[in-house]
Protein backbone atom coordinates (compact mmCIF):
# COMPACT_ATOMS: atom_id res chain seq x y z
CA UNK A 1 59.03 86.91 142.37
CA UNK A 2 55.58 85.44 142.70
CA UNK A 3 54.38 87.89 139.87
CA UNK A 4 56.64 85.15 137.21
CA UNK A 5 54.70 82.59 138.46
CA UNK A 6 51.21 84.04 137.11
CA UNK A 7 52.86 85.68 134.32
CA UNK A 8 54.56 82.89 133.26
CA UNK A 9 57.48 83.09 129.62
CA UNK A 10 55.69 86.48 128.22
CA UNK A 11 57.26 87.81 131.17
CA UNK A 12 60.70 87.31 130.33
CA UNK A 13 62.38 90.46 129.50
CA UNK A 14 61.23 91.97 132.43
CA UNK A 15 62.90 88.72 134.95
CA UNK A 16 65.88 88.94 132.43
CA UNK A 17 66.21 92.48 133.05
CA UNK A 18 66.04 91.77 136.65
CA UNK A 19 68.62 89.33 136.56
CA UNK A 20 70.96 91.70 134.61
CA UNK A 21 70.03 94.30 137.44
CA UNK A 22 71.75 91.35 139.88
CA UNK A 23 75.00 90.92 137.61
CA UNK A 24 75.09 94.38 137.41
CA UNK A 25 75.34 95.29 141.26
CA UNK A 26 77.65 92.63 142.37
CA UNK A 27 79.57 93.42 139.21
CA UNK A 28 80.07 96.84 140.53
CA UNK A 29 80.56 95.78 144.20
CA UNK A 30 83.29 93.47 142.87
CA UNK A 31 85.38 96.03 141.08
CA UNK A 32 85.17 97.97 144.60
CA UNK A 33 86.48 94.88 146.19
CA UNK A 34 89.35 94.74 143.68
CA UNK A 35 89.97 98.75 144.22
CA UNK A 36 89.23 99.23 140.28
CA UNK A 37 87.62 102.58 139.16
CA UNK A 38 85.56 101.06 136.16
CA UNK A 39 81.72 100.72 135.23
CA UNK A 40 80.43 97.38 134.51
CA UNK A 41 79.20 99.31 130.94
CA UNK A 42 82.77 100.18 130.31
CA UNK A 43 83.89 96.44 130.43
CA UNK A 44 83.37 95.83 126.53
CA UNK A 45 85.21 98.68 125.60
CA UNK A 46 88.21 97.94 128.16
CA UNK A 47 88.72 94.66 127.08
CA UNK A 48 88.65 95.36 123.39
CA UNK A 49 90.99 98.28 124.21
CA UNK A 50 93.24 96.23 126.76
CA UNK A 51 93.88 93.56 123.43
CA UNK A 52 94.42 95.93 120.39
CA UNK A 53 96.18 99.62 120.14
CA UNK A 54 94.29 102.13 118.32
CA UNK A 55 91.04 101.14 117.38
CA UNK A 56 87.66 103.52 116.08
CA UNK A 57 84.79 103.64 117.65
CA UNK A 58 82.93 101.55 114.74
CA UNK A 59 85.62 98.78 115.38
CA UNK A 60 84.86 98.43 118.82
CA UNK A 61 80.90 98.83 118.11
CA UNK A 62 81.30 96.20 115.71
CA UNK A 63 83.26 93.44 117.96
CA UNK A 64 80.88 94.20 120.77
CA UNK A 65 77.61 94.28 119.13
CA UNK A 66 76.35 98.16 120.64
CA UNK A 67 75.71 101.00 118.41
CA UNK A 68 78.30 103.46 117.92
CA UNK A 69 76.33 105.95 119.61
CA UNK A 70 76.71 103.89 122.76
CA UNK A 71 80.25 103.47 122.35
CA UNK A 72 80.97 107.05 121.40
CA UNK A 73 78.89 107.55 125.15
CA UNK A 74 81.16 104.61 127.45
CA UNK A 75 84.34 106.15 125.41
CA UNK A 76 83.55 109.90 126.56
CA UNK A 77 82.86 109.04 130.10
CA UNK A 78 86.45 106.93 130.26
CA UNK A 79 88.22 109.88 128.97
CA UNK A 80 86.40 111.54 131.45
CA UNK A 81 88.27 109.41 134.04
CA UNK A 82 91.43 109.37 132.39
CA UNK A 83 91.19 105.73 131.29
CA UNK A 84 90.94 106.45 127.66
CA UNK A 85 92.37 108.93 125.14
CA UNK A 86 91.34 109.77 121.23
CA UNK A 87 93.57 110.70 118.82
CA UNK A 88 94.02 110.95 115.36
CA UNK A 89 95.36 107.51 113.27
CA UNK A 90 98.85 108.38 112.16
CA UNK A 91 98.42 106.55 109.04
CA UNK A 92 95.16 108.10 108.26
CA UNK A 93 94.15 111.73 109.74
CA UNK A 94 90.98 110.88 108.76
CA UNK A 95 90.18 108.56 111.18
CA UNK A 96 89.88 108.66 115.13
CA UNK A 97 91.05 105.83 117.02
CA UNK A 98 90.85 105.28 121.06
CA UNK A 99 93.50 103.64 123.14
CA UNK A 100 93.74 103.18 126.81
CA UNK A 101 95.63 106.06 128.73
CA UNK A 102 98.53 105.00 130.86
CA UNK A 103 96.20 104.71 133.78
CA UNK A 104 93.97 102.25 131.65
CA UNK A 105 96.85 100.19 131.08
CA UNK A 106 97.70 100.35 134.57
CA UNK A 107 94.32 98.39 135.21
CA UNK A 108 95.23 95.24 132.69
CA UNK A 109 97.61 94.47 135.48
CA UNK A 110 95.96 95.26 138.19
CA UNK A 111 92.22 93.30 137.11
CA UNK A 112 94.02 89.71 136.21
CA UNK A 113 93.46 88.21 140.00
CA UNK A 114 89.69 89.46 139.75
CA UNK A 115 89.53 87.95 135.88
CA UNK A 116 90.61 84.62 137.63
CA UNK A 117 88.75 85.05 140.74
CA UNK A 118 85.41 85.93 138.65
CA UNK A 119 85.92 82.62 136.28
CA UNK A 120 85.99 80.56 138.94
CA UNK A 121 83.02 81.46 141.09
CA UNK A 122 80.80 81.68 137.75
CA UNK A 123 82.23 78.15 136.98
CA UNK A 124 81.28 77.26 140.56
CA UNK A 125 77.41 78.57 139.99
CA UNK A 126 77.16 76.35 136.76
CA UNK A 127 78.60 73.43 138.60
CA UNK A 128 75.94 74.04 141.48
CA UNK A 129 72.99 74.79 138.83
CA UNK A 130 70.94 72.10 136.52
CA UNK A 131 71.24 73.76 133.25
CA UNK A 132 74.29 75.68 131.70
CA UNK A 133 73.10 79.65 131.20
CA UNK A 134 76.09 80.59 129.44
CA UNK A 135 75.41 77.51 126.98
CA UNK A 136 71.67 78.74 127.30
CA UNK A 137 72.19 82.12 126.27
CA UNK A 138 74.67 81.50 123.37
CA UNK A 139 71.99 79.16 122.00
CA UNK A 140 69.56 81.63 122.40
CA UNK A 141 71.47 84.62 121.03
CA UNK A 142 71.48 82.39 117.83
CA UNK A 143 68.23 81.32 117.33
CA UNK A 144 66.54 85.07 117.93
CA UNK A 145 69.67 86.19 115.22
CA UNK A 146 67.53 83.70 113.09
CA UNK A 147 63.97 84.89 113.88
CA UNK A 148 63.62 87.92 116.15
CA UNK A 149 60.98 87.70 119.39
CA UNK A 150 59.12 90.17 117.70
CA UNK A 151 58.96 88.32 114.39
CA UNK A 152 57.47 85.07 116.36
CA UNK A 153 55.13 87.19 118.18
CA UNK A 154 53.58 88.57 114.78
CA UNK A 155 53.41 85.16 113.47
CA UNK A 156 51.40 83.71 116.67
CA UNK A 157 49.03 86.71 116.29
CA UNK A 158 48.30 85.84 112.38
CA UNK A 159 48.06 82.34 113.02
CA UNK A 160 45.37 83.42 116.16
CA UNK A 161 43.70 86.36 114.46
CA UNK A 162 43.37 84.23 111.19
CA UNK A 163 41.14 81.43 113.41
CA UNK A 164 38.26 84.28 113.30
CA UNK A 165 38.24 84.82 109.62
CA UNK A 166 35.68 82.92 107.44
CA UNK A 167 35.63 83.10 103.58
CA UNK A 168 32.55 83.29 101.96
CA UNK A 169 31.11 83.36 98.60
CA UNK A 170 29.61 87.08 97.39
CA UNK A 171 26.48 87.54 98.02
CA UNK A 172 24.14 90.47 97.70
CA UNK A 173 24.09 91.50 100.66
CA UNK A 174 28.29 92.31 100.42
CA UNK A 175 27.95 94.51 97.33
CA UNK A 176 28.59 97.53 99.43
CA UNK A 177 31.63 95.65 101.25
CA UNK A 178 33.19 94.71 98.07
CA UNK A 179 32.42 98.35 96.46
CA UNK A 180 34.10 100.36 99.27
CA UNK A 181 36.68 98.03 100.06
CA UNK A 182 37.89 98.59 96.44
CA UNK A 183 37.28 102.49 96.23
CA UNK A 184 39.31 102.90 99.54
CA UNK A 185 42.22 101.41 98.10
CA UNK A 186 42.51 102.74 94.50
CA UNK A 187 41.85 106.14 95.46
CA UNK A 188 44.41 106.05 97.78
CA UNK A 189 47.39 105.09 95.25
CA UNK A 190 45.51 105.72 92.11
CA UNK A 191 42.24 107.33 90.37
CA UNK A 192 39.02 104.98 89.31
CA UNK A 193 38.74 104.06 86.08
CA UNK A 194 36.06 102.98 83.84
CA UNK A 195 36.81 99.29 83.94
CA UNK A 196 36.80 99.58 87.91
CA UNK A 197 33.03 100.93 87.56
CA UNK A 198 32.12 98.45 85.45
CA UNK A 199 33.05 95.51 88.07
CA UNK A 200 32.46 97.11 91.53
CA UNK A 201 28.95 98.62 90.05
CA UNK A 202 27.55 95.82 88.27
CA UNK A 203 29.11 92.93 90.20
CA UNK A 204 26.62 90.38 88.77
CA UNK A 205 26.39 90.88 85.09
CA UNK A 206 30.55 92.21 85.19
CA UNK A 207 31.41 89.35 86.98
CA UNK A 208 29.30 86.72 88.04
CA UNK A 209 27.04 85.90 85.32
CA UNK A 210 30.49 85.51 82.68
CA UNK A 211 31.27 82.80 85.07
CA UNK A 212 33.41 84.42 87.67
CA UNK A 213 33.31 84.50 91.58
CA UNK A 214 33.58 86.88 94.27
CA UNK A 215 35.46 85.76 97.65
CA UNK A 216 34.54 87.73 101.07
CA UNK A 217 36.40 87.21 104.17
CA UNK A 218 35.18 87.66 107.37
CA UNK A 219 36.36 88.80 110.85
CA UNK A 220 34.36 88.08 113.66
CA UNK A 221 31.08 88.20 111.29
CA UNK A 222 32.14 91.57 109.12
CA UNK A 223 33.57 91.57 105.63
CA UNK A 224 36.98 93.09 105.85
CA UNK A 225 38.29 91.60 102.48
CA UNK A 226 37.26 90.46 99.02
CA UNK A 227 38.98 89.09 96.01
CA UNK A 228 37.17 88.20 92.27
CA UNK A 229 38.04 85.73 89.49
CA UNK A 230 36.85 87.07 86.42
CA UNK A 231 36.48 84.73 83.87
CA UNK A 232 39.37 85.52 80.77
CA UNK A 233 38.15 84.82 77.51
CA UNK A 234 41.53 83.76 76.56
CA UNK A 235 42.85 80.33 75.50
CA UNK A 236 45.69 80.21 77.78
CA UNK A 237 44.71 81.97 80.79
CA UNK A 238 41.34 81.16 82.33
CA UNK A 239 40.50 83.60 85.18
CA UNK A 240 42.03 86.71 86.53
CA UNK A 241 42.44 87.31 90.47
CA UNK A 242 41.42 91.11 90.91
CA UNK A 243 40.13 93.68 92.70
CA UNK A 244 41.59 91.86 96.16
CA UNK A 245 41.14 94.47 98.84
CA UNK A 246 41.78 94.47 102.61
CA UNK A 247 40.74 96.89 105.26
CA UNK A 248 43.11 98.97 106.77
CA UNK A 249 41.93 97.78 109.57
CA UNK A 250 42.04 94.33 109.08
CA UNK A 251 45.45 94.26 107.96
CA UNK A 252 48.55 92.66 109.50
CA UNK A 253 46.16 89.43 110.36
CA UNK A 254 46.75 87.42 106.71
CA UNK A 255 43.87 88.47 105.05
CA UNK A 256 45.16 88.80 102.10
CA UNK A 257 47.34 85.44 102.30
CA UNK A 258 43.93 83.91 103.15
CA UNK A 259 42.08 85.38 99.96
CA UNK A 260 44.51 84.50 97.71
CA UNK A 261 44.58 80.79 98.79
CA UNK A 262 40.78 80.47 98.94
CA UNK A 263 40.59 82.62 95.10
CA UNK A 264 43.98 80.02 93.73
CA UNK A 265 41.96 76.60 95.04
CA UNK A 266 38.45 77.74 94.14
CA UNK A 267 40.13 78.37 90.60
CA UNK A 268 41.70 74.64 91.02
CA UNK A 269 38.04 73.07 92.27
CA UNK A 270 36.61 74.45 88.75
CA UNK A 271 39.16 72.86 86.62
CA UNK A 272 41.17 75.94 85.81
CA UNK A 273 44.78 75.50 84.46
CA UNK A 274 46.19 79.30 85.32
CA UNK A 275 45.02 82.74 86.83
CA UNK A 276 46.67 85.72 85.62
CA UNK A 277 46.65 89.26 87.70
CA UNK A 278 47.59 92.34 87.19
CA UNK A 279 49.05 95.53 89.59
CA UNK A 280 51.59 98.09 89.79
CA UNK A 281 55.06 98.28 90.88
CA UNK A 282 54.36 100.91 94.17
CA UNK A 283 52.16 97.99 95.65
CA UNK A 284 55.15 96.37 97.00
CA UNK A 285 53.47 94.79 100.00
CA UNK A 286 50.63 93.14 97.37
CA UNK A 287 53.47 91.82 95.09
CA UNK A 288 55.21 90.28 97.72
CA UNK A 289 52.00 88.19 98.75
CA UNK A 290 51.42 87.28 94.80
CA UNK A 291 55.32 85.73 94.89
CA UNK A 292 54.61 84.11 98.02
CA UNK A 293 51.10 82.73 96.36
CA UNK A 294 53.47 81.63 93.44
CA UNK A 295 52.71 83.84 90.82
CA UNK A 296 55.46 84.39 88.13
CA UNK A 297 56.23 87.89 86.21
CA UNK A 298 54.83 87.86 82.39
CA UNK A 299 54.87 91.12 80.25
CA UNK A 300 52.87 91.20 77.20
CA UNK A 301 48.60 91.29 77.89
CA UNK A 302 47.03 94.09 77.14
CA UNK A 303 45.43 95.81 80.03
CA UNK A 304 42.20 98.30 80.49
CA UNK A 305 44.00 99.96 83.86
CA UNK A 306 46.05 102.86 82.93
CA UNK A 307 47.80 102.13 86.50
CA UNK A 308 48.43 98.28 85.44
CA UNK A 309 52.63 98.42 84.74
CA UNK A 310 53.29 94.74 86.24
CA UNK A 311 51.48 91.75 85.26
CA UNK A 312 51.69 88.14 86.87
CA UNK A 313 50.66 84.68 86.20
CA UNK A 314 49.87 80.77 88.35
CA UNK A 315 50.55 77.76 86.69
CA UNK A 316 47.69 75.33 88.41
CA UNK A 317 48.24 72.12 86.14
């Protein structure tokens, strides 16, 4: 048990799993003491059985929370002792339903002194322990039925990985970053077109010198994403976010959440009242980070990009 002590919480499927190893023997050991053929597995499916007549195998994998793969498994191997039999629903023909064999009714009776013997000496172990497991675990069950281990986890590693990413204004020296970047992605969903030449070729007199800006973020010291605002010579929109790209292998550590912030308050710091963008309906990932940014849907602008079907706009003022 020493190894918890170095590992410390990320360890804690594997000292759950040995804990459920524990319930597990004695759980078996018990229903020898009790002279009880049954599996600890089974239990689920008993109890569901030993309550309600004639019930499918998606009922039961419903009220016990397993797949019905799993059940269809525990349900085999009790027929398989005699304990449960399948049988056609005589309302429906359809349908399969399970109910306990004679012999599994036999053991309703026969498991009530171990039911009340079992209650107690777990009621015994909570009054003899500092913190209530079962009121633990329910609590527990609920808040990962909110937001899954494995959802937290990601989270942590954005919120780490995103403490090594620096954005930067465009320089010269990132021309080739912000070039390939851009290729890699549009020839992957799309073709290039003339207006992407235009921008990733001639960067500076496209962009920059119409009084735009080119954003660069950096992991660990390399450029791994880049975003531009192009100045709109429009009236009601003044710059358009575009040609955002993110490495493949950059992604997954909120680049692109990063980006867009940086592109929607540089836009802010230069007095600009709304940014308009446009991309296409297959990019589902990228127009889930423009709603999350707070861009709306607006139809309407004309568009350069045979590819551009969706168009979006930010409110700043």
């Amino acid at each position: 048990m020493n190894i918890f002590k170095r590992t410390g919480k990320m360890a804690l499927g594997s000292r759950l799993r040995m804990l459920t190893a524990k319930f597990t023997d004695d759980a078996s050991s018990i229903y020898n003491l009790y002279n009880i053929d049954m599996q600890p597995k089974w239990f689920p499916v008993f109890y569901v059985l030993s309550e309600r007549d004639d019930v499918t195998i998606t009922e039961i994998a419903v009220e016990i929370g397993h797949s019905q793969p799993s059940v269809s498994k525990i349900v085999r191997e009790m027929a398989a002792k005699g304990l449960v039999i399948e049988k056609k629903d005589a309302a429906d023909g359809r349908r399969n339903v399970v109910q306990l064999s004679a012999a599994g009714k036999a053991i309703i009776v026969k498991i009530q002194d171990q039911y009340q013997d079992v209650n107690d000496a777990v009621e015994e172990l909570s009054a003899e322990a500092n913190h209530d497991l079962w009121k633990a675990i329910e609590e527990w069950e609920f808040l990962l039925e909110q937001k899954s281990l494995f959802q937290r986890v990601r989270e942590r590693r954005k919120q780490r990985e995103s403490g090594f990413v620096e954005i930067v204004p465009y320089e010269a020296k990132y021309q080739s970053a912000f070039r390939e970047l851009n290729v890699e992605w549009i020839s992957t969903y799309f073709k290039m077109e003339e207006a992407d030449y235009k921008s990733l070729d001639h960067a500076d007199s496209y962009i920059l010198d119409r009084g735009g800006h080119i954003l660069v973020a950096l992991y660990r010291g390399e450029p791994v994403g880049v975003c531009a605002l192009i100045k709109m010579d429009d009236p009601d929109c003044d710059f358009e976010l575009a040609k955002m790209a993110v490495s493949p292998k950059a992604q997954g550590q909120n680049i692109g959440w990063l980006l867009g912030n940086a592109a929607i308050e540089k836009a802010r710091s230069l007095g600009a009242k709304s940014l308009y963008l446009e991309s296409n309906t297959i990019l589902k990932p990228a127009i889930s980070l423009y709603h999350k940014l707070g861009f709306k849907k607006v139809t309407g602008r004309p568009t350069p990009y045979e590819r551009a079907n969706f168009q979006m706009e930010l409110k700043l003022g």
